[in-house]
C-alpha atoms as a PDB file:
ATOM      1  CA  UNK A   1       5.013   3.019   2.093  1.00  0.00           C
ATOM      2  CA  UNK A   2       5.625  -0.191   0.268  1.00  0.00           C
ATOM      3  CA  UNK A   3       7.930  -1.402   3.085  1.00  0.00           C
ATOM      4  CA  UNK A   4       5.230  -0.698   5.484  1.00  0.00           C
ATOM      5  CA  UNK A   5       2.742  -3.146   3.820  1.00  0.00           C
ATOM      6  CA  UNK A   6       4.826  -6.594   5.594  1.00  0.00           C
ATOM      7  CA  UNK A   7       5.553  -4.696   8.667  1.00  0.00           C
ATOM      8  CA  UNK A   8       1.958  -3.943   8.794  1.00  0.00           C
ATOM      9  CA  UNK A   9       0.751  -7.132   8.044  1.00  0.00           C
ATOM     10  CA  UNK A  10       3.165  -9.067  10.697  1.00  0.00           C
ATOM     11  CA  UNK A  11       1.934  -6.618  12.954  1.00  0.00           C
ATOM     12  CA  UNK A  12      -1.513  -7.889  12.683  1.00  0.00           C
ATOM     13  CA  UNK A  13      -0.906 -11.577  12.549  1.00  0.00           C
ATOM     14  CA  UNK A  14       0.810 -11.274  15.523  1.00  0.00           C
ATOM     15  CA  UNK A  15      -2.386 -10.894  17.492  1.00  0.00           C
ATOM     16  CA  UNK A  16      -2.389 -14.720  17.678  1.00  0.00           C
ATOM     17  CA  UNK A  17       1.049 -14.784  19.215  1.00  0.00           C
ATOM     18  CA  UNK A  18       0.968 -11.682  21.525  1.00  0.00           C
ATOM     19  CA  UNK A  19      -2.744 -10.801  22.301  1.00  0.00           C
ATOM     20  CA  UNK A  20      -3.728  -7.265  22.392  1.00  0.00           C
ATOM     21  CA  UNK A  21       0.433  -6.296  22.825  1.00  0.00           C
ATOM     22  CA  UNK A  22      -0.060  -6.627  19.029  1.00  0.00           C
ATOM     23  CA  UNK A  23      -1.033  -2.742  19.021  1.00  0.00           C
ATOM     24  CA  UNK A  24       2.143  -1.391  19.748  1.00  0.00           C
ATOM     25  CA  UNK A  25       3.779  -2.521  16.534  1.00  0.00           C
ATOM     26  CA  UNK A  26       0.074  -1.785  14.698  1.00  0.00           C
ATOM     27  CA  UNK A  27       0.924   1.837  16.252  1.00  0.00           C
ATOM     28  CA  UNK A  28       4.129   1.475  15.606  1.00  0.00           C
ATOM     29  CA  UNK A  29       3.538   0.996  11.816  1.00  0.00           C
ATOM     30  CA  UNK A  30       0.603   3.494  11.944  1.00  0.00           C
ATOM     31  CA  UNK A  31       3.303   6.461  13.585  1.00  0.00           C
ATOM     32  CA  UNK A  32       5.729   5.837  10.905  1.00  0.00           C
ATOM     33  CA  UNK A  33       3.406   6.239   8.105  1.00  0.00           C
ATOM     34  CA  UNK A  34       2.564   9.608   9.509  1.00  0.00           C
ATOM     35  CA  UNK A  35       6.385  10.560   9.910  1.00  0.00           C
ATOM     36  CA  UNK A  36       7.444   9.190   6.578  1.00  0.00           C
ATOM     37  CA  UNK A  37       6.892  11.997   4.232  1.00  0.00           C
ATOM     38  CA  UNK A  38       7.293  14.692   6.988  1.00  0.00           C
ATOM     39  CA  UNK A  39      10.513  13.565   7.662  1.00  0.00           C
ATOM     40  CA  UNK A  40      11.750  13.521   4.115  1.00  0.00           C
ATOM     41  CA  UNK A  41      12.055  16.124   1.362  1.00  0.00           C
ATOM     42  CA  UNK A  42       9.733  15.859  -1.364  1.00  0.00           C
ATOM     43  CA  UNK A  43      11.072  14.514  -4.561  1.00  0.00           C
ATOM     44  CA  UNK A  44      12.323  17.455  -6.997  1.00  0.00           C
ATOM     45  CA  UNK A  45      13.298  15.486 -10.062  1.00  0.00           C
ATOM     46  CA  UNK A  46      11.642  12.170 -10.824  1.00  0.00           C
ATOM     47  CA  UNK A  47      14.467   9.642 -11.545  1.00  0.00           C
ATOM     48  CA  UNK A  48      13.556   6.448 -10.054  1.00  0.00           C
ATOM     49  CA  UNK A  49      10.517   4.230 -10.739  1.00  0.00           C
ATOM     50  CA  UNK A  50       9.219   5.213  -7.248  1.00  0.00           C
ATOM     51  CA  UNK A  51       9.211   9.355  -7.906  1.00  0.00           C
ATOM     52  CA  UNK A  52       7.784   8.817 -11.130  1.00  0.00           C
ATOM     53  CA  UNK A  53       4.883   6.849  -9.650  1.00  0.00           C
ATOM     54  CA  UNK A  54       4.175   9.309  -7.647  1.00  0.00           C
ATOM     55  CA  UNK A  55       4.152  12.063  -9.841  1.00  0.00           C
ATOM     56  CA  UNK A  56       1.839  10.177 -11.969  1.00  0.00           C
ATOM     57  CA  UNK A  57      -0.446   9.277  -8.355  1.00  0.00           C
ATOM     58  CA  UNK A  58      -0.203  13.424  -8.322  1.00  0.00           C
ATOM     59  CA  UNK A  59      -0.816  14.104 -11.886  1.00  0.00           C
ATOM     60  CA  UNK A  60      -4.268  12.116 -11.644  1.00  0.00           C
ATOM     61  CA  UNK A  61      -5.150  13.786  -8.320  1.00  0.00           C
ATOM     62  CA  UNK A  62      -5.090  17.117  -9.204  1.00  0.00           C
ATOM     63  CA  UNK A  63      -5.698  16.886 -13.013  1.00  0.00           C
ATOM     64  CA  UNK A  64      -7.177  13.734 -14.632  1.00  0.00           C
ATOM     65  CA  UNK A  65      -7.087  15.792 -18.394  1.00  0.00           C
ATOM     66  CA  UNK A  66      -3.537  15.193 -18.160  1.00  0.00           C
ATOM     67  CA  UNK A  67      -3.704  11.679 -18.104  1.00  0.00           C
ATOM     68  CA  UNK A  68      -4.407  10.713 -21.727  1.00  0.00           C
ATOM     69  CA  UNK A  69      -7.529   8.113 -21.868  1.00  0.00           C
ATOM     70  CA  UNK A  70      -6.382   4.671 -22.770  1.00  0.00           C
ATOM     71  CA  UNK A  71      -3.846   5.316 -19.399  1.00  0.00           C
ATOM     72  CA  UNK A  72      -6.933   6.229 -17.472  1.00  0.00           C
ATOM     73  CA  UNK A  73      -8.477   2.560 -18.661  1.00  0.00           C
ATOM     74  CA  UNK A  74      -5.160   0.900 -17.331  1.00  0.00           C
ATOM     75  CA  UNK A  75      -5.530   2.861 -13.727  1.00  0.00           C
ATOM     76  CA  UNK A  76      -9.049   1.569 -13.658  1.00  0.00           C
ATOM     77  CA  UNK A  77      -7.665  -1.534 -14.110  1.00  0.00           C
ATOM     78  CA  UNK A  78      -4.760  -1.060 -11.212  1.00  0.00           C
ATOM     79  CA  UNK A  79      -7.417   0.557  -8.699  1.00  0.00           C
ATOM     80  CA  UNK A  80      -9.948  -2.687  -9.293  1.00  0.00           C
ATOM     81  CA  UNK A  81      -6.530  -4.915  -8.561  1.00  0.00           C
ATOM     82  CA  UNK A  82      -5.285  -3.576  -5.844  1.00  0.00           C
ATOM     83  CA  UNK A  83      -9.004  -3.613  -4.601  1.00  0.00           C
ATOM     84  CA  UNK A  84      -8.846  -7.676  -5.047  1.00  0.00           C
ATOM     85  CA  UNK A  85      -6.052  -7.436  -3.310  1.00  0.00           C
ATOM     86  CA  UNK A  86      -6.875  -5.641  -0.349  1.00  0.00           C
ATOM     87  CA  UNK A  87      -9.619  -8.006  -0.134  1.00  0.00           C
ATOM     88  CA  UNK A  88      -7.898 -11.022  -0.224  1.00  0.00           C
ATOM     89  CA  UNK A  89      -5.709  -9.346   2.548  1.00  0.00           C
ATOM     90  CA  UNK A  90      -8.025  -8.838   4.671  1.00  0.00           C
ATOM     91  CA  UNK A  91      -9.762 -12.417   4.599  1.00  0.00           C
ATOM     92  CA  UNK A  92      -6.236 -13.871   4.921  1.00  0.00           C
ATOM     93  CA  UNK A  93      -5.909 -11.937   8.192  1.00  0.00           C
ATOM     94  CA  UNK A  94      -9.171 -12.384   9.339  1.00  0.00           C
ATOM     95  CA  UNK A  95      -8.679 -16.252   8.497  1.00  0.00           C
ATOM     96  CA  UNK A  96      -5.046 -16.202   9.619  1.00  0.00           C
ATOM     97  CA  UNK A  97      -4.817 -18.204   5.977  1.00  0.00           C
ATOM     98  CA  UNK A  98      -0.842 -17.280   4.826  1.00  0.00           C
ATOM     99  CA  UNK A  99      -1.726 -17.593   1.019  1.00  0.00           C
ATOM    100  CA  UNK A 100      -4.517 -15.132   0.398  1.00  0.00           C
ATOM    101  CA  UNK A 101      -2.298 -12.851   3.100  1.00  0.00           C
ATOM    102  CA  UNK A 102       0.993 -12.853   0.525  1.00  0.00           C
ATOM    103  CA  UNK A 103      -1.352 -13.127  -2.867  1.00  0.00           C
ATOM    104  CA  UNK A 104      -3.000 -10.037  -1.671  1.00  0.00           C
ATOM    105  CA  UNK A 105      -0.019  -8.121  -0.627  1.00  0.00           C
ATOM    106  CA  UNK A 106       1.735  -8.990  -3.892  1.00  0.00           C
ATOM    107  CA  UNK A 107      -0.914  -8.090  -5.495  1.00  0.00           C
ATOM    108  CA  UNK A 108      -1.327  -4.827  -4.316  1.00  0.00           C
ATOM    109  CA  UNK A 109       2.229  -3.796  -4.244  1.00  0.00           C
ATOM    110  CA  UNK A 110       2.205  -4.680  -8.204  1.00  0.00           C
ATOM    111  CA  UNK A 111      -1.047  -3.072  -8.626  1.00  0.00           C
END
């Protein structure tokens, strides 16, 4: 998903360049985000950074008691951040403004 964000957001910007042709990447992006996790295996054992994030996304989901409280404060935290973020993103693309385009996107992807 994380490689999706640029994709996603070039896709957009590049309204200004191709007109409404800039759908078919937008779908493009959209399709492949659908596909992703059908077209590979869940995650067994959680080795890398990535797995282990999203055990922890699934940990929250379907059980918040086992998430001990001063890591619940922190996820509060990431949620309001990547919030910002998705804000800024969207006024940079609105805007076409570059800077509050990337800030958001790195912001959310650290979030």
């Amino acid at each position: 998903m994380r490689r999706s964000i640029p994709l996603m957001l070039l896709s957009i910007w590049s309204r200004t360049w191709i007109g409404w042709w800039s759908l078919l990447p937008v779908g493009a992006v959209v399709a492949w985000l659908f596909v992703d996790p059908r077209v590979f295996p869940p995650v067994r054992e959680p080795r890398s950074w990535a797995a282990r994030g999203i055990y922890g996304e699934r940990a929250w989901v379907q059980d918040r008691d086992l998430v001990p409280p001063a890591h619940r404060k922190v996820l509060r935290l990431l949620v309001a951040l990547g919030v910002i973020g998705f804000g800024m993103i969207f006024w940079g693309l609105i805007a076409l403004d570059v800077w509050p385009t990337v800030f958001g996107a790195t912001v959310v992807v650290v979030a």
